[in-house]
Protein backbone atom coordinates (compact mmCIF):
# COMPACT_ATOMS: atom_id res chain seq x y z
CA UNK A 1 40.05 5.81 -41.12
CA UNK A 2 36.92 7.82 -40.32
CA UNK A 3 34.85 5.09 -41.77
CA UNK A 4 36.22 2.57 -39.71
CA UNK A 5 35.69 4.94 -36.91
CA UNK A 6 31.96 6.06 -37.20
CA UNK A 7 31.54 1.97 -38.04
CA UNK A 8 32.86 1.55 -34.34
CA UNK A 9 31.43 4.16 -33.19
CA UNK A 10 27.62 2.59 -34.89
CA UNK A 11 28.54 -0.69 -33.45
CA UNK A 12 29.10 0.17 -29.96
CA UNK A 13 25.54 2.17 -29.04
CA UNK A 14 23.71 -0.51 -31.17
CA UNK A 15 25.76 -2.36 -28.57
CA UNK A 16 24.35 -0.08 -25.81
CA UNK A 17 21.11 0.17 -26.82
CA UNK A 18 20.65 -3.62 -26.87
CA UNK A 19 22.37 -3.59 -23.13
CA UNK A 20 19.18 -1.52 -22.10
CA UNK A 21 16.34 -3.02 -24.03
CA UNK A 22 17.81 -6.12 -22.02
CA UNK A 23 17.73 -4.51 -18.65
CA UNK A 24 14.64 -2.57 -18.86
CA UNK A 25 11.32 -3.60 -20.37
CA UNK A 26 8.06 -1.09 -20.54
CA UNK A 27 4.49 -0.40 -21.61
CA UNK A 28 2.66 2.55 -20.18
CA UNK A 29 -0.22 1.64 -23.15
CA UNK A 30 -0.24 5.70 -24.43
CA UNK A 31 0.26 4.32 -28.43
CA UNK A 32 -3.07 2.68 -28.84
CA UNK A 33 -6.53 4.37 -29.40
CA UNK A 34 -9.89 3.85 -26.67
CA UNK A 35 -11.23 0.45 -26.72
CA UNK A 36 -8.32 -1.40 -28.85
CA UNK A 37 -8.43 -5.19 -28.44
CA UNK A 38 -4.93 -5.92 -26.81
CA UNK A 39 -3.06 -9.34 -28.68
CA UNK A 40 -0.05 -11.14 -29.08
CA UNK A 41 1.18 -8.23 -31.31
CA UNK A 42 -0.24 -5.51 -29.29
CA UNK A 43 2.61 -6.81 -26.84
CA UNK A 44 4.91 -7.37 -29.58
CA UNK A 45 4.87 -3.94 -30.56
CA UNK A 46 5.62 -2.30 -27.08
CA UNK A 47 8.55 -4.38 -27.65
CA UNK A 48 8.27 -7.39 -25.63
CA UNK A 49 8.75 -10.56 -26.88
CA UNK A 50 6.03 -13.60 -25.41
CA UNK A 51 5.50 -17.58 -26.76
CA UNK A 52 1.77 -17.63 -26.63
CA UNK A 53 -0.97 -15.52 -25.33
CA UNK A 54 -4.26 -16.73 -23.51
CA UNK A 55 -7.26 -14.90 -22.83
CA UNK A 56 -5.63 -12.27 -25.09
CA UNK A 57 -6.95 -13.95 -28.21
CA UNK A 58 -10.23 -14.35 -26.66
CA UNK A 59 -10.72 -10.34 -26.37
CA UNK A 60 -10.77 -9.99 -22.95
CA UNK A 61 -7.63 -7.48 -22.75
CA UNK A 62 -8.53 -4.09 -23.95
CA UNK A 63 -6.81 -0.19 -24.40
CA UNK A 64 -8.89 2.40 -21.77
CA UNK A 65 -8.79 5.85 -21.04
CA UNK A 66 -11.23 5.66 -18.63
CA UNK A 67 -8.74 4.92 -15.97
CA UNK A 68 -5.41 5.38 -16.09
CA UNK A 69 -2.76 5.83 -13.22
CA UNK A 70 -0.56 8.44 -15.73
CA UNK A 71 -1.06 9.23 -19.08
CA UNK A 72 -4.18 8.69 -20.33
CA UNK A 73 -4.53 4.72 -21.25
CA UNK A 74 -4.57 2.06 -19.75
CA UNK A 75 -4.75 -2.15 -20.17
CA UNK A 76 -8.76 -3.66 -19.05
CA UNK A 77 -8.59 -6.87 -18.37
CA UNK A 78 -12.26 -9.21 -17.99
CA UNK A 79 -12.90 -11.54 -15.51
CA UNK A 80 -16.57 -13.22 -17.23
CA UNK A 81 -19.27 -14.10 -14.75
CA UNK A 82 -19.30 -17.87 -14.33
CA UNK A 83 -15.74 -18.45 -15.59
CA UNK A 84 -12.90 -20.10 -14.10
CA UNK A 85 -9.23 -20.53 -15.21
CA UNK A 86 -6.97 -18.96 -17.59
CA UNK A 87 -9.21 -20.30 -20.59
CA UNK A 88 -12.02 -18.91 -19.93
CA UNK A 89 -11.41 -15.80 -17.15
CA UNK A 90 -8.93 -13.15 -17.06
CA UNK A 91 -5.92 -13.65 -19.17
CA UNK A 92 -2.18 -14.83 -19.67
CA UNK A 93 1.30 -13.98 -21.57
CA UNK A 94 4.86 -14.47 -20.53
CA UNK A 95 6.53 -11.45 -21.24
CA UNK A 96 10.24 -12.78 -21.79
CA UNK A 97 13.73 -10.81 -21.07
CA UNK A 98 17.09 -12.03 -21.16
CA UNK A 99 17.73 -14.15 -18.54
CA UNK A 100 19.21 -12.82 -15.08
CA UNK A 101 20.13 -13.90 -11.47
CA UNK A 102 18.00 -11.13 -10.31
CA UNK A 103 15.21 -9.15 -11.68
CA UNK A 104 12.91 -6.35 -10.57
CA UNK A 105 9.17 -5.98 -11.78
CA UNK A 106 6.29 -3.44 -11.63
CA UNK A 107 3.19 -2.43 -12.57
CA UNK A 108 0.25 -0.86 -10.79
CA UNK A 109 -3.34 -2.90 -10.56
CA UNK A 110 -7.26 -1.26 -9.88
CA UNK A 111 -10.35 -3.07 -9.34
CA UNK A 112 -13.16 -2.49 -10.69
CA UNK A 113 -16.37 -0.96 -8.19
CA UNK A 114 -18.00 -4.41 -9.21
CA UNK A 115 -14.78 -6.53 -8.72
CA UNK A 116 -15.86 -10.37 -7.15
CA UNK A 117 -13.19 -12.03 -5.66
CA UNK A 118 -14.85 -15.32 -6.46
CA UNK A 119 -17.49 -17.92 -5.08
CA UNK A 120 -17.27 -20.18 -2.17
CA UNK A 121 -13.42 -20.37 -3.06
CA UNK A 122 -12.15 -16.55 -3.52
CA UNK A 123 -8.92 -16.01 -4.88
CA UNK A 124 -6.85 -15.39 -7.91
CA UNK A 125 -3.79 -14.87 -9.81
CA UNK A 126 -1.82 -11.61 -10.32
CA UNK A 127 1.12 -11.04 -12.38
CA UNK A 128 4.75 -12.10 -10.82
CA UNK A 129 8.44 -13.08 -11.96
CA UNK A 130 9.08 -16.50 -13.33
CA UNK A 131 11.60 -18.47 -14.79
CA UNK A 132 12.34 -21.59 -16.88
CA UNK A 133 9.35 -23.48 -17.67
CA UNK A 134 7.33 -21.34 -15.25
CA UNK A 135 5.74 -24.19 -12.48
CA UNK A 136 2.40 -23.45 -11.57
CA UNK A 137 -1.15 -25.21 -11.89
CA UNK A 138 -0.41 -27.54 -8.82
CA UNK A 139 2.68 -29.49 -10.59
CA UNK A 140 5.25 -30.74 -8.78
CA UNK A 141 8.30 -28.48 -8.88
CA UNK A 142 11.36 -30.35 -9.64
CA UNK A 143 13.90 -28.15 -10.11
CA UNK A 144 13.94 -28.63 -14.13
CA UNK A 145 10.22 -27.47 -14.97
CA UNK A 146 10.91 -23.72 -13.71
CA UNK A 147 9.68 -21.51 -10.89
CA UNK A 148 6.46 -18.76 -10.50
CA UNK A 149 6.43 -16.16 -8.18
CA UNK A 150 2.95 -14.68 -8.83
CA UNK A 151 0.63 -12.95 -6.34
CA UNK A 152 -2.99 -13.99 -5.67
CA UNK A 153 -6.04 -12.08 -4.50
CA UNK A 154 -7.45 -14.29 -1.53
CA UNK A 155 -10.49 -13.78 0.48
CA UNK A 156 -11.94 -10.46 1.16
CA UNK A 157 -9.09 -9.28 -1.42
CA UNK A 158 -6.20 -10.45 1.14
CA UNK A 159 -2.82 -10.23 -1.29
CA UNK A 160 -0.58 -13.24 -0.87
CA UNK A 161 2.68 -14.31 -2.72
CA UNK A 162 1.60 -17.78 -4.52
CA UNK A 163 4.96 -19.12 -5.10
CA UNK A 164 5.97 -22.43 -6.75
CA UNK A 165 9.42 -23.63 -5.65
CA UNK A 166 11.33 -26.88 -5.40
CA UNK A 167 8.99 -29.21 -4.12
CA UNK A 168 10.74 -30.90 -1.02
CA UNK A 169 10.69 -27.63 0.70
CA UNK A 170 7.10 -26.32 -0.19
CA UNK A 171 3.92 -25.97 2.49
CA UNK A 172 1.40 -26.78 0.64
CA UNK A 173 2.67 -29.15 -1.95
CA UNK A 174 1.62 -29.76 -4.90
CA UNK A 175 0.25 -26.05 -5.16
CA UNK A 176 2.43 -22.67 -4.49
CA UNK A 177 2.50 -21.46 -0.95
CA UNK A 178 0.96 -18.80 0.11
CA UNK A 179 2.62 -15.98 1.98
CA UNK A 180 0.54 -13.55 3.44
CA UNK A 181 1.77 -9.58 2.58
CA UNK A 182 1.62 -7.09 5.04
CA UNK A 183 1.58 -2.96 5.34
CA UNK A 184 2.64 -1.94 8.46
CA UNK A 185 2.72 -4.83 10.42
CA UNK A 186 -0.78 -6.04 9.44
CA UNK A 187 -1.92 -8.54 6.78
CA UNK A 188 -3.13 -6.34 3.57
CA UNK A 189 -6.24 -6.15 1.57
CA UNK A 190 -6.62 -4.82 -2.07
CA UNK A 191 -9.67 -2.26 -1.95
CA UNK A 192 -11.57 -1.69 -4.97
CA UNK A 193 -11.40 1.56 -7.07
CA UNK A 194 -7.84 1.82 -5.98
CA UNK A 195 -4.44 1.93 -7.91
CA UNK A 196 -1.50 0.11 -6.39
CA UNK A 197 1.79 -0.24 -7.37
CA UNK A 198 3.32 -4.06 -7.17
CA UNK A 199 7.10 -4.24 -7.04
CA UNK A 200 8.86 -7.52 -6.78
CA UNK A 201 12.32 -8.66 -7.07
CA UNK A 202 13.31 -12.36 -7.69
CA UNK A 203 16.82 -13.62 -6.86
CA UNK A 204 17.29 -17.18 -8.47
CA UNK A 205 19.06 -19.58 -6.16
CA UNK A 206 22.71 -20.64 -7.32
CA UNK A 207 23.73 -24.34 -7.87
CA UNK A 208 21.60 -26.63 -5.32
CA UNK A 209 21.44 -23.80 -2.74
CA UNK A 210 18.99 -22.55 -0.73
CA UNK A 211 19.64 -18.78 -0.95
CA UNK A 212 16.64 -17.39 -3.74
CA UNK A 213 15.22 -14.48 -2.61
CA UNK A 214 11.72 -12.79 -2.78
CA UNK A 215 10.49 -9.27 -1.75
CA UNK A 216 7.93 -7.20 -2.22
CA UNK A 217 6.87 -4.20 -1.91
CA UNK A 218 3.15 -2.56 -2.18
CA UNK A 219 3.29 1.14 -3.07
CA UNK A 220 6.83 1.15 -2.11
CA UNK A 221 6.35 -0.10 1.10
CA UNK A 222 8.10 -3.51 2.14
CA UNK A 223 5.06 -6.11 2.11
CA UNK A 224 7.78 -9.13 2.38
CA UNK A 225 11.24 -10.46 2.34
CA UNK A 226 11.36 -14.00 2.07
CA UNK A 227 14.60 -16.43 1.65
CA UNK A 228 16.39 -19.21 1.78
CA UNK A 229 14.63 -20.47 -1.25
CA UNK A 230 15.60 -23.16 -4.06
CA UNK A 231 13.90 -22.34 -7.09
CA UNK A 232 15.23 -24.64 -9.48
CA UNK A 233 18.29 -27.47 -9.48
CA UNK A 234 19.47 -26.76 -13.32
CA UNK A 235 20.68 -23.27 -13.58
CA UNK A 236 17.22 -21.88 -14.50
CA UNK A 237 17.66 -17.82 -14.17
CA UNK A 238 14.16 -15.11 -14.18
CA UNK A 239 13.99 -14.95 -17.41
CA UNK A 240 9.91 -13.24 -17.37
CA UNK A 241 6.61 -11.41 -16.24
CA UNK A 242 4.62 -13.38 -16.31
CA UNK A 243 1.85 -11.61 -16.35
CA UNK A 244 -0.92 -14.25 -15.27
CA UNK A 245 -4.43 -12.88 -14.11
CA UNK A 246 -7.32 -15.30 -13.45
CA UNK A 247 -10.16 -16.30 -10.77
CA UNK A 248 -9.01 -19.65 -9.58
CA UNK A 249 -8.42 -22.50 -8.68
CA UNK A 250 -9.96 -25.32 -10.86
CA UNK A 251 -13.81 -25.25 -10.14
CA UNK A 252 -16.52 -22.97 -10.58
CA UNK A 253 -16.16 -22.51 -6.93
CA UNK A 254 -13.62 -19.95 -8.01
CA UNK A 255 -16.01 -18.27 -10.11
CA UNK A 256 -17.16 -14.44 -10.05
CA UNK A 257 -21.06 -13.81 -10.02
CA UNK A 258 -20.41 -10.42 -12.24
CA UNK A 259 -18.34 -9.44 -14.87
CA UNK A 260 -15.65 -7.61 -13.55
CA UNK A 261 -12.35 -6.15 -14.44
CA UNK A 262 -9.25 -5.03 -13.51
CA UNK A 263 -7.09 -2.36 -14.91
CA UNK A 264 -3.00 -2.26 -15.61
CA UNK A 265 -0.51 0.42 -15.90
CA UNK A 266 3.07 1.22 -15.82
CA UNK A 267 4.35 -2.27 -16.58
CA UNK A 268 7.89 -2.49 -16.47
CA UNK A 269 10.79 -5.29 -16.18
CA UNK A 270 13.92 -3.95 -14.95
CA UNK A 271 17.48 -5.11 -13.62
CA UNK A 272 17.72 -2.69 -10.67
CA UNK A 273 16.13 -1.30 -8.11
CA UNK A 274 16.52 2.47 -9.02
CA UNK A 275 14.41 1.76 -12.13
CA UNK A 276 11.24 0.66 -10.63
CA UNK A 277 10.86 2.81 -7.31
CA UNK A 278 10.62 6.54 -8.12
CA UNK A 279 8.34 8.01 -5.46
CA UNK A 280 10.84 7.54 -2.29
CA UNK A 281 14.14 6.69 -4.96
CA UNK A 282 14.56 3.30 -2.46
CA UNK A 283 17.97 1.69 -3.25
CA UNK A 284 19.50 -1.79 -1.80
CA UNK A 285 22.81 -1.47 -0.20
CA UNK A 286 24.88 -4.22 -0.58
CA UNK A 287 25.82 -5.99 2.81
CA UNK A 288 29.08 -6.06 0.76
CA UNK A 289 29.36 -2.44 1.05
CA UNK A 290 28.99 -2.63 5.53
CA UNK A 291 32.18 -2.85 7.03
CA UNK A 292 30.85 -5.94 9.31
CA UNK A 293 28.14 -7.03 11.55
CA UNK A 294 29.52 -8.86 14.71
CA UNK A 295 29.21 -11.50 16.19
CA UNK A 296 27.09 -13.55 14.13
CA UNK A 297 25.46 -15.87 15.28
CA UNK A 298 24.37 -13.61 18.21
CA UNK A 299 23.14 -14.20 21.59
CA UNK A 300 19.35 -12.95 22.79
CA UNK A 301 19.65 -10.14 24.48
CA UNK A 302 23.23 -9.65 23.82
CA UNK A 303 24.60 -6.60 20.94
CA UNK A 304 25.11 -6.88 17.74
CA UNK A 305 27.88 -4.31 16.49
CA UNK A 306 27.70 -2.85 13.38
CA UNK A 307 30.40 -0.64 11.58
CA UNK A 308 29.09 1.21 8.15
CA UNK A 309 31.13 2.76 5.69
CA UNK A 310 28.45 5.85 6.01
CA UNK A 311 25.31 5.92 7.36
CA UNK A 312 25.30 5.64 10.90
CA UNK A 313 21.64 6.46 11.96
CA UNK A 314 18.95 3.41 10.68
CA UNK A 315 15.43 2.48 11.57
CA UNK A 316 15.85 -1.22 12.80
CA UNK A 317 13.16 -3.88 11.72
CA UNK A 318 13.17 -8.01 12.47
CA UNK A 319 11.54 -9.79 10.13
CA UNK A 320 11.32 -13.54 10.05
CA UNK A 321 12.02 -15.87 7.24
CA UNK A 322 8.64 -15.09 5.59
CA UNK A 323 9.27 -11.70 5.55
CA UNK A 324 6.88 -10.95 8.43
CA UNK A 325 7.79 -7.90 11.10
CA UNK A 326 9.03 -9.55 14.71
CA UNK A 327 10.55 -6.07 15.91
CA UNK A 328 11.35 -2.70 15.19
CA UNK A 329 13.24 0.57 16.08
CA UNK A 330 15.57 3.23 15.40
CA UNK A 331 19.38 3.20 16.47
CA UNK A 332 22.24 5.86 15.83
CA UNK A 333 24.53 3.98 17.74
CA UNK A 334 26.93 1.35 16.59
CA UNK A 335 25.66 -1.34 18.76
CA UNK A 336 22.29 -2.65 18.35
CA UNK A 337 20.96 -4.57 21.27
CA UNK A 338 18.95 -8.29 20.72
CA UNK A 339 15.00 -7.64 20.94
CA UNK A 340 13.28 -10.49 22.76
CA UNK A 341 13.29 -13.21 19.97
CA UNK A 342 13.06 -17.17 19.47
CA UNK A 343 16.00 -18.63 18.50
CA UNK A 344 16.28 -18.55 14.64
CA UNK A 345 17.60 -17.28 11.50
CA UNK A 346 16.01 -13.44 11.21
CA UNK A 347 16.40 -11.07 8.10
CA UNK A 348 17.98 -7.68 9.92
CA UNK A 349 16.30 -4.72 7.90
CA UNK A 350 18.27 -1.38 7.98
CA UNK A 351 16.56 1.91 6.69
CA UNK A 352 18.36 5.10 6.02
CA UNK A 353 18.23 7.83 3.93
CA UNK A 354 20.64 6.58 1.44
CA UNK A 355 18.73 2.89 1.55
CA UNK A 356 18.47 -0.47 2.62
CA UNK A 357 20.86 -3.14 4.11
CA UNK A 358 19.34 -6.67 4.25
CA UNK A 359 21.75 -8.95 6.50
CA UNK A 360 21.40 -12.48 7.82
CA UNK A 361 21.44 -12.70 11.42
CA UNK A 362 21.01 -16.04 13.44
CA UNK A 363 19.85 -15.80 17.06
CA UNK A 364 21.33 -18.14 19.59
């Protein structure tokens, strides 16, 4: 009997442990010596699994402890002078997890002193969440070739989201959109010689629907909150990181005059939020958990009422469907009144100490 038991017992945390590995991914780079060329197995051994590599092949990943945002290591990537593209510039590896409706990802990105954000065309790729057979390089999305939700470096350093999504409802087809990030109200600008942290969660749209979701945040401060978005028509989930880092664009236009680098730490894939923000310990509330929000739709100027099963004293931000602040304030009441807004479909952003309550309001 007590083999049968501790047999059970065996198969039930190899059970657990494989429940984790699947919700939480990591590499914080502290098992490799100074100046290791980073492969295909490099990432293998932090325990990821990945298709193909580019750029990683080509030695232009690297272990350094010259930088490091904690511990002592970190991953250098090269951008050559006079290089374009993932062949050639930067480098490329879908790191793969077990597919989900929703995923979180993090990591935290420098720039080197030197860093050129390109030629006469300045922009690039940065890592994001993707899924399916990850759309990108200005194809047409159509809902069976997959979905990329990467950012991009634009001009000046100006940090975008450069996301690929069904193709009928993109901006700037056949390319991703771009969707300008903000810190406090204000488009944002990476600085060089600075670490930031990149968060991002992906929800995948269900059925034919147009409710995928996209936020971000930039050292744990919301940068955007976009929705209403149809990734993919088949039942394509996130299923990676794909960590994607390049100058360009498809011309030497995109080119950087120096060498340059950039430096990665802290990467991590996870299934919720409380395992990628740690400074402020940010967690979503589920509208499911508010007793109701009435009346919706909602007339300008009018009140919206609002009955929570706890907290009861919220800072109060607008945001439009790109994620982009319209309005905000702070309410202990129960009844928020209608700022001054267009009539539209807003994202209502509640803050409190115990976290955040994202709820659909339309304005009439």
């Amino acid at each position: 009997m007590k083999k049968y038991c501790l047999i059970l017992i065996f198969a039930l945390v190899s059970s657990l442990a494989i429940s984790l590995k699947s919700q939480i991914e990591y590499s914080g780079f502290e098992s490799f010596a100074d100046e290791t060329v980073f492969t295909k197995s490099s990432w293998e051994s932090e325990g990821f699994t990945l298709p193909w590599v580019n750029g990683f092949d080509k030695s232009r990943g690297y272990i350094d402890d010259a930088f490091a945002k904690t511990g002592t290591k970190s991953l250098r990537i090269k951008y050559p002078a006079n290089t374009y593209g993932p062949t050639n510039n930067g480098a490329q590896a879908p790191l793969m997890v077990t597919p989900a409706n929703e995923l979180y990802m993090s990591y935290w990105v420098r720039f080197s002193d030197n860093f050129d954000w390109g030629g006469s065309s300045e922009g690039g790729k940065l890592p994001g969440l993707g899924g399916g057979s990850r759309c990108s390089g200005c194809s047409v999305c159509t809902g069976s070739n997959g979905f990329t939700a990467r950012l991009m470096w634009r001009t000046g350093g100006k940090a975008v989201l450069y996301l690929y999504h069904m193709e009928a409802d993109k901006t700037n087809p056949p390319c991703g959109d771009n969707l300008t990030l903000q810190s406090s109200g204000s488009d944002f600008y990476f600085k060089k010689q600075q670490w930031y942290n990149i968060i991002e969660r992906v929800k995948v749209n269900t059925g034919s629907n147009h409710d995928g979701e996209v936020e971000l945040w930039i050292n744990e401060e919301q940068a955007l909150l976009t929705t209403g978005i149809q990734f993919v028509s088949n039942g394509d989930k996130v299923d990676n990181l794909y960590f994607s880092t390049f100058h360009g664009g498809g011309d030497a236009n995109w080119s950087p005059s120096v060498d340059c680098y950039t430096w990665f730490d802290e990467i991590k894939i996870a299934a919720t939020a409380e395992d990628v923000f740690t400074a402020t310990g940010l967690k979503t509330i589920k509208v499911s958990d508010a007793l109701s929000f009435y009346p919706n739709p909602v007339k300008k100027g009018s009140q919206l009422n609002l009955e929570l099963i706890s907290a009861t004293a919220f800072q109060l931000e607008w945001l439009d469907l790109t994620g982009k602040l319209i309005s905000s304030s702070l309410t202990t009441g129960a009844a928020i009144t209608i700022p001054d807004l267009a009539e539209g479909i807003y994202t209502l952003k509640l803050t409190s100490d115990e976290g955040v309550i994202f709820k659909k309001i339309v304005v009439e």
